[in-house]
N, C-alpha and C. Protein backbone atom coordinates (compact mmCIF):
# COMPACT_ATOMS: atom_id res chain seq x y z
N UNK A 1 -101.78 88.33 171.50
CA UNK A 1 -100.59 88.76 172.20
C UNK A 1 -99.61 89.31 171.18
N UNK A 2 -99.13 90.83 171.13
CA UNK A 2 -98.03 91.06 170.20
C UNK A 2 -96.79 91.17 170.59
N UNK A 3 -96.52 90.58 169.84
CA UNK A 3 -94.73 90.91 170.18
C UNK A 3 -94.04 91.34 169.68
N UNK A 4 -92.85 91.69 170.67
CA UNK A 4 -91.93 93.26 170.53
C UNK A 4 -90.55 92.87 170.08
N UNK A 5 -90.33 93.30 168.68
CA UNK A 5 -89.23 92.94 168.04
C UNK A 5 -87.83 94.10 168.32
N UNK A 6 -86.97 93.82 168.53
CA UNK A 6 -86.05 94.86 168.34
C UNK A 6 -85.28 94.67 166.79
N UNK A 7 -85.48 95.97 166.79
CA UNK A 7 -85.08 96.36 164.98
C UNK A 7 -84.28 97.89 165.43
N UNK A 8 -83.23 98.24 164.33
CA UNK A 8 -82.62 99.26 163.94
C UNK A 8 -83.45 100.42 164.56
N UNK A 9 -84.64 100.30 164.04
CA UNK A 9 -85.79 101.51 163.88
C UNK A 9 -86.04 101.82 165.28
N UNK A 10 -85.88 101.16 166.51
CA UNK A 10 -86.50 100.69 167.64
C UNK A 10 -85.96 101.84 168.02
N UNK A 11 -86.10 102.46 169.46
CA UNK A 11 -86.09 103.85 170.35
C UNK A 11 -84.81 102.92 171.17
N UNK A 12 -85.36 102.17 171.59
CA UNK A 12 -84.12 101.35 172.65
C UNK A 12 -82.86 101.17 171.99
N UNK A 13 -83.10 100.03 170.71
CA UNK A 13 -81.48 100.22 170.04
C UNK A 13 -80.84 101.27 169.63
N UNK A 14 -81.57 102.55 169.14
CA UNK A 14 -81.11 103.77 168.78
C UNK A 14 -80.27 104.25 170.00
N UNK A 15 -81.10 103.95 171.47
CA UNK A 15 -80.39 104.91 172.75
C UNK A 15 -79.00 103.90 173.02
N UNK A 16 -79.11 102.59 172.89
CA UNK A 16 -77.92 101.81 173.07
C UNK A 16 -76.86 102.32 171.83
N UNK A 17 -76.82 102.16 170.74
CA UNK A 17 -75.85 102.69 169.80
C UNK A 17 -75.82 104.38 170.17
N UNK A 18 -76.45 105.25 170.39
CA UNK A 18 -75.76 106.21 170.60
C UNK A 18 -74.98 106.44 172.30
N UNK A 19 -74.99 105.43 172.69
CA UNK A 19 -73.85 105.02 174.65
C UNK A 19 -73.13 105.10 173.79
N UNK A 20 -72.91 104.41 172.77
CA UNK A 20 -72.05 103.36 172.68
C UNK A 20 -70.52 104.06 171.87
N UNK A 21 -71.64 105.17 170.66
CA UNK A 21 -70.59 105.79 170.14
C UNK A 21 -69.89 106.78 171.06
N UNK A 22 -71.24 107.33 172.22
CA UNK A 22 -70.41 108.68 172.94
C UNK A 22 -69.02 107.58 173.78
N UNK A 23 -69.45 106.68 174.58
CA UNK A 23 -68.34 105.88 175.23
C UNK A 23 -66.95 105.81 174.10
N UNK A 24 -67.33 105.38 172.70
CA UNK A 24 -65.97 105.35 171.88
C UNK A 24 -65.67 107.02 171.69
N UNK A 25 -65.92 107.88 171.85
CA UNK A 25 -65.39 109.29 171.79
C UNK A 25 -64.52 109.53 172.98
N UNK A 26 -65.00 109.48 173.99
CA UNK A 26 -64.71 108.89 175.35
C UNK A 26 -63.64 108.93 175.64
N UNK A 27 -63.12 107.42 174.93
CA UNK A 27 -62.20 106.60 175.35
C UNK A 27 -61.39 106.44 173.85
N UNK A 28 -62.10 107.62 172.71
CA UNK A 28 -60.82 108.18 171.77
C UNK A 28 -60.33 109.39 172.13
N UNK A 29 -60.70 110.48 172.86
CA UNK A 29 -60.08 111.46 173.51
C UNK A 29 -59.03 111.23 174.66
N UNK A 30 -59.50 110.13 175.60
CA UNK A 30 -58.61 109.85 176.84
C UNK A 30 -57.33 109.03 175.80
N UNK A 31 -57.49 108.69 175.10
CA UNK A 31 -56.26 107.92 174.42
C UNK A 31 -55.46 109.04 174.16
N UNK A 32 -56.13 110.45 173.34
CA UNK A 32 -55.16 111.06 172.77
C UNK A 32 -54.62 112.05 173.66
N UNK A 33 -54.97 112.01 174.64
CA UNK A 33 -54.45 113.00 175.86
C UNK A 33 -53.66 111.93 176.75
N UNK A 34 -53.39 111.06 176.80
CA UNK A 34 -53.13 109.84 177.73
C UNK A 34 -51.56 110.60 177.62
N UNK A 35 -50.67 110.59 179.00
CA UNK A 35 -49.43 110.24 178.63
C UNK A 35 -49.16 109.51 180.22
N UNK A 36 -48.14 108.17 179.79
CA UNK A 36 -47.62 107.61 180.97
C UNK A 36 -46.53 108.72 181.88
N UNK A 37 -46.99 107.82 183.18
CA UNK A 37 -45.62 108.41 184.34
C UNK A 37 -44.75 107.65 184.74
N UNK A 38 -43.68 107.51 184.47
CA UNK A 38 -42.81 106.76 184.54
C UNK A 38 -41.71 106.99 186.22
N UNK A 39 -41.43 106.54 187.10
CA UNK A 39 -40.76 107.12 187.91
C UNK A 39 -41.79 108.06 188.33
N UNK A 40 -42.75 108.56 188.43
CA UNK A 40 -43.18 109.75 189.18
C UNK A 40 -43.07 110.81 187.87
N UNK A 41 -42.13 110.79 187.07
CA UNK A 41 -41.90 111.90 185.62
C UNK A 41 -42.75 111.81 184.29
N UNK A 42 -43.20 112.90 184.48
CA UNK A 42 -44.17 112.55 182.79
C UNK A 42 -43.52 113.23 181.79
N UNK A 43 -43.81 112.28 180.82
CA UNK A 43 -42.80 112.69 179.53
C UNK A 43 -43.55 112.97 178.45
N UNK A 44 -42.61 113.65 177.53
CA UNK A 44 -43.65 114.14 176.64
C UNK A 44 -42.58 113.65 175.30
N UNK A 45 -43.35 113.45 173.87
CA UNK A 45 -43.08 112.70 172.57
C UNK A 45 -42.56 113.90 171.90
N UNK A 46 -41.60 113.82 170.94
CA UNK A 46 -41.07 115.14 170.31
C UNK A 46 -41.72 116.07 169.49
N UNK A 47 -43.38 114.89 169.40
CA UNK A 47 -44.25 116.19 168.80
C UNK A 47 -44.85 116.77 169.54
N UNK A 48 -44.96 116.47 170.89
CA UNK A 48 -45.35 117.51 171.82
C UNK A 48 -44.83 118.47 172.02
N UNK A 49 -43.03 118.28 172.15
CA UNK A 49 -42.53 119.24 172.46
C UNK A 49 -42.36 120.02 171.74
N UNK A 50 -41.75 119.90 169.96
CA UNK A 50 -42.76 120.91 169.04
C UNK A 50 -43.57 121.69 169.46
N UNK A 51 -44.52 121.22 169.66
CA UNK A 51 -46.04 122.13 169.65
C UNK A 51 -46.04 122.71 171.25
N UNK A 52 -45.16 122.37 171.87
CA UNK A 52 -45.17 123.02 173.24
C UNK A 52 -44.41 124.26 172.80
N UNK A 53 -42.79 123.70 172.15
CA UNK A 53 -42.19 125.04 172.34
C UNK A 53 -42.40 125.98 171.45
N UNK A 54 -43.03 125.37 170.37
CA UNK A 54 -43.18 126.39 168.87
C UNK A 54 -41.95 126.08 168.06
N UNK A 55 -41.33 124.99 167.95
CA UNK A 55 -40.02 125.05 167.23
C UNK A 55 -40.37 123.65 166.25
N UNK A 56 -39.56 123.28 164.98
CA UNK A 56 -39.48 122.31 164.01
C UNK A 56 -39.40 121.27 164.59
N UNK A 57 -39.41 120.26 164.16
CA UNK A 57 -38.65 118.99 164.23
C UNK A 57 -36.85 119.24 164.21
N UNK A 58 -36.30 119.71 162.99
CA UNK A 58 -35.28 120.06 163.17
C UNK A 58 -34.63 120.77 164.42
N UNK A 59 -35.16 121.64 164.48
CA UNK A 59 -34.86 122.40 165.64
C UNK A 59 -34.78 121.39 166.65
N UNK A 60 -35.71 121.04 167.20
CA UNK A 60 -35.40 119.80 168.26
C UNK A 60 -34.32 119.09 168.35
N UNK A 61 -34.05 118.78 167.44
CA UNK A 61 -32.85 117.75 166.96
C UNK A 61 -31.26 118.55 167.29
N UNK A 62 -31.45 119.42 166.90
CA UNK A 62 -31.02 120.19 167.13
C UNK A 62 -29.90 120.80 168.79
N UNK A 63 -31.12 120.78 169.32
CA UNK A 63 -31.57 121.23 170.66
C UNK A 63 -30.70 119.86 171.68
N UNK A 64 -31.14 118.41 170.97
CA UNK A 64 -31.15 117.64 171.33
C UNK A 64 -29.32 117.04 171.13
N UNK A 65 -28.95 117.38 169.78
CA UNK A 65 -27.78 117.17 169.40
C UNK A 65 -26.24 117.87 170.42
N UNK A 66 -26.95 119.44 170.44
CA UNK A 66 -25.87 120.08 171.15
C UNK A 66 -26.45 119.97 172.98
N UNK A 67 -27.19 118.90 173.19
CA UNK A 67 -27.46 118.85 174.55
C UNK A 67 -28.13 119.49 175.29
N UNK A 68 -29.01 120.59 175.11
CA UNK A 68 -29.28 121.81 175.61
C UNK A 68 -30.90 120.98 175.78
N UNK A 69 -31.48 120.45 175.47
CA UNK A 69 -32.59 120.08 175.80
C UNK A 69 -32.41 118.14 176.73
N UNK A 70 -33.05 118.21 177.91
CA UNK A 70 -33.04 116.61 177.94
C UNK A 70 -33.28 115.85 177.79
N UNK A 71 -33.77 114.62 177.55
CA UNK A 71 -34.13 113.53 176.31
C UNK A 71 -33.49 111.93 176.47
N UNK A 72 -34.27 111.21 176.63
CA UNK A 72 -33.74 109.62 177.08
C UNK A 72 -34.20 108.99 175.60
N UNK A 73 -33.34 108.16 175.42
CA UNK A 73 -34.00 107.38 174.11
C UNK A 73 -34.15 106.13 174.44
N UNK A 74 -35.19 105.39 174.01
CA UNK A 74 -35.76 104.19 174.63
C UNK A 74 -35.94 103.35 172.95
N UNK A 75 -35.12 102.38 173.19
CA UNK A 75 -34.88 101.82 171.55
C UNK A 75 -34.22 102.40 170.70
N UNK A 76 -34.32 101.75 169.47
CA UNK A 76 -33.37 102.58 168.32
C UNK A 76 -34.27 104.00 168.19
N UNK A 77 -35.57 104.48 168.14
CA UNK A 77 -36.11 105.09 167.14
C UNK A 77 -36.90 106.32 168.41
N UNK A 78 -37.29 105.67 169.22
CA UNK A 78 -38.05 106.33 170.56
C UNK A 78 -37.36 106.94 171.12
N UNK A 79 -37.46 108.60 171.60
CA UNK A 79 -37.01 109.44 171.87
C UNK A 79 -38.23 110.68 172.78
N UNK A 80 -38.12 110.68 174.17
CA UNK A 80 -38.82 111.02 174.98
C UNK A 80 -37.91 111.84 175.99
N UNK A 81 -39.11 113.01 176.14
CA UNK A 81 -38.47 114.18 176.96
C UNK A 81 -39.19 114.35 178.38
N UNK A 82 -38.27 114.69 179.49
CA UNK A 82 -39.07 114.78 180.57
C UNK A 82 -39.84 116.09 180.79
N UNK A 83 -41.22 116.07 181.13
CA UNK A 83 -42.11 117.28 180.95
C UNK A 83 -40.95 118.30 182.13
N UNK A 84 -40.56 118.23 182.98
CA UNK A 84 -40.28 118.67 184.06
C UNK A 84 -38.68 119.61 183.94
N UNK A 85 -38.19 118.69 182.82
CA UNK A 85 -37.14 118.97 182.40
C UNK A 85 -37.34 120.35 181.54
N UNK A 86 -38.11 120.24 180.44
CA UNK A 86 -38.56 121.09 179.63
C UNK A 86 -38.84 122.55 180.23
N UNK A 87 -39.63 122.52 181.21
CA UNK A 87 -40.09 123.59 181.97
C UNK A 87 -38.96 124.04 182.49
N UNK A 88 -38.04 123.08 182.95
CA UNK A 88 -37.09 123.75 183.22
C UNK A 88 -36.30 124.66 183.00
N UNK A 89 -35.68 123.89 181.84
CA UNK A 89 -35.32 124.95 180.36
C UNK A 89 -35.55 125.69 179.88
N UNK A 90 -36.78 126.02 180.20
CA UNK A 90 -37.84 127.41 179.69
C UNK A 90 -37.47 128.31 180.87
N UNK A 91 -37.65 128.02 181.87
CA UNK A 91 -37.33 129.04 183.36
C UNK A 91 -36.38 129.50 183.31
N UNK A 92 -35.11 128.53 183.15
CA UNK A 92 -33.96 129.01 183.11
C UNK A 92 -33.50 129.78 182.28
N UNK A 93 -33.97 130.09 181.11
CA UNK A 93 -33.72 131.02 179.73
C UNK A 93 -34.71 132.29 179.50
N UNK A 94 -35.69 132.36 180.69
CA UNK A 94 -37.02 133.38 180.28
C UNK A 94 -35.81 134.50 180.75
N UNK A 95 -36.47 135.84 180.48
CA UNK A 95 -35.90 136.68 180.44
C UNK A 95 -37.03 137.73 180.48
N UNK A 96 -36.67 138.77 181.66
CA UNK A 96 -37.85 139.96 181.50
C UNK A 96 -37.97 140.43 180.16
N UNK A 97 -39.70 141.22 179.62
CA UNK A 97 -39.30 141.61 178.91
C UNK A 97 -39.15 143.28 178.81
N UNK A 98 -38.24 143.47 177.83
CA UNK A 98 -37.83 145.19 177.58
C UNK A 98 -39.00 146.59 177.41
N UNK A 99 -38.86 147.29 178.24
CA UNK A 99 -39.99 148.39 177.69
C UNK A 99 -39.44 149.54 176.88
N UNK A 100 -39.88 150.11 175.80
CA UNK A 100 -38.80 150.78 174.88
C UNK A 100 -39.11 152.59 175.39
């Protein structure tokens, strides 16, 4: 009677460790796309909005200082923008553009 060892080398443990890593890719992508809804409003982190609007960090601050952008701060250090708000701000400032 022989018997069937599971080892590294095995076809079965190979197909279980590779679930296992695609599941941790998975559920490292859904992390980095994750954003909560708070109230019904989804908010976005100031490096989003960076990379949304094309502008610095400074700039933000900026933006944020003379009021013109909206922005709740949650703690000393946490500083979150409403997605909805943002868009807003963008609508309200687009402008056709010129044909020369």
């Amino acid at each position: 009677m022989a018997l069937d060892y599971l080892t590294a080398d095995t076809q079965e443990v190979k197909d279980a460790l590779a679930c296992i890593a695609d599941a941790e890719r998975a559920l490292q992508a859904a992390e980095r796309n994750y954003r909560p809804v708070i109230c019904g409003e989804r908010y976005m982190t100031g490096d989003e909005v960076c990379e949304y609007l094309h502008i610095s960090p400074r700039t933000l601050q900026t933006l944020r200082d003379m009021r013109r952008i909206p922005f709740t701060s949650v703690g000393e250090r946490l500083i979150i923008y409403p997605e909805s708000g943002i868009q807003g701000i963008l609508q309200e400032n687009c402008r056709a553009a010129q044909t020369l």
